[in-house]
Protein backbone atom coordinates (compact mmCIF):
# COMPACT_ATOMS: atom_id res chain seq x y z
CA UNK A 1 -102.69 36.10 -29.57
CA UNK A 2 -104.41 33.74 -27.71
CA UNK A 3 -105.28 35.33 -23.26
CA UNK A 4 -104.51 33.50 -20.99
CA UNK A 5 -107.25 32.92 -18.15
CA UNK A 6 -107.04 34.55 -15.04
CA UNK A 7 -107.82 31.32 -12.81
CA UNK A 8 -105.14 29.51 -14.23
CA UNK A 9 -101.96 28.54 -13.04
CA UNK A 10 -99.84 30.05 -15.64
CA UNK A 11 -101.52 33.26 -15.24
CA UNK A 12 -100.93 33.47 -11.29
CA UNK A 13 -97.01 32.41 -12.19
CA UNK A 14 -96.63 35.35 -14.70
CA UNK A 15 -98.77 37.78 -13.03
CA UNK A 16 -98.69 37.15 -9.45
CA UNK A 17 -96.50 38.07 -6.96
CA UNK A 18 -95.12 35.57 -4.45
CA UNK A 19 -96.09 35.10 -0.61
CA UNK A 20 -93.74 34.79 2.10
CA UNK A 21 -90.05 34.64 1.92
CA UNK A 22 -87.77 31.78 0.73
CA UNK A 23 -87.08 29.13 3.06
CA UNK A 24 -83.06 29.72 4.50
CA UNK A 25 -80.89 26.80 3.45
CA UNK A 26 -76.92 26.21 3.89
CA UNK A 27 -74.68 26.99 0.48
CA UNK A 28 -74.13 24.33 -1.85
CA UNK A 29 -70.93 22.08 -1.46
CA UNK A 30 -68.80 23.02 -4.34
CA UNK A 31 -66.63 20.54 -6.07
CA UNK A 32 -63.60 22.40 -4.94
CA UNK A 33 -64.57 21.85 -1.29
CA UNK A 34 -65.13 18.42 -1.48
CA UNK A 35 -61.31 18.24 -2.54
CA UNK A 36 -60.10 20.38 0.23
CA UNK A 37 -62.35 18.53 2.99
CA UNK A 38 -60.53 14.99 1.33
CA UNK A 39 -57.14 17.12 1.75
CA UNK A 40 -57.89 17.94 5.16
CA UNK A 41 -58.36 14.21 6.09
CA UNK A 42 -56.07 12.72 4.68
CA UNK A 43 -52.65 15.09 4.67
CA UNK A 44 -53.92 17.83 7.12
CA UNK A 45 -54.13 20.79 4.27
CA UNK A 46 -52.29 21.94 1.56
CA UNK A 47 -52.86 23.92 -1.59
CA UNK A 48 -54.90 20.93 -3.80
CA UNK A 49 -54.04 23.16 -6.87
CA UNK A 50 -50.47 23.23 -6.31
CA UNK A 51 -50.28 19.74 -5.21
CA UNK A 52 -52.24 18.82 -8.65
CA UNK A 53 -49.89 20.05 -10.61
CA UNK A 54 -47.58 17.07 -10.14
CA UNK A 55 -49.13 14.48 -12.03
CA UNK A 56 -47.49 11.47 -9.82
CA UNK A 57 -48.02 13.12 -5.74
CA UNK A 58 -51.81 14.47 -7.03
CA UNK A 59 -52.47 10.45 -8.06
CA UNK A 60 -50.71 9.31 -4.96
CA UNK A 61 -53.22 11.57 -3.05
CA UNK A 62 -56.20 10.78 -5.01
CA UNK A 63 -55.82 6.74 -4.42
CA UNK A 64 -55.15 7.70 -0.86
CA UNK A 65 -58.69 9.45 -0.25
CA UNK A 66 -60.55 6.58 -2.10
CA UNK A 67 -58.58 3.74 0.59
CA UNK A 68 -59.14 6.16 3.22
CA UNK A 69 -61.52 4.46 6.29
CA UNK A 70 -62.97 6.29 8.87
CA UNK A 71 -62.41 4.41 12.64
């Protein structure tokens, strides 16, 4: 098996241990909370799951977020 030399990259990546600690940064925006922020706006809450379950009120809702304009 071929070695792989110690100034290399690869070598520092599988050998080395990191430095410092990982830079803090804010959870990523799930899908499901971009629905319930739209909710929010536009009807002031609700259960999106429950409201999705009627076929004709969840595309109602949907056509209303994509119209919906900001003042």
């Amino acid at each position: 098996m071929a070695r792989i030399e110690e100034g290399r990259g690869v070598h520092r990546v599988l050998v080395g241990k990191p430095e410092g600690k990982r830079p803090l940064v804010r959870p990523r925006r799930r899908w499901e909370d971009n629905i319930n922020m739209g909710l929010w706006e536009v009807e002031g809450g609700g259960d999106w799951m429950d409201l999705a379950q009627d076929r004709d009120r969840w595309r109602a809702l949907v056509n209303m977020v994509m119209n919906f304009r900001v003042p």
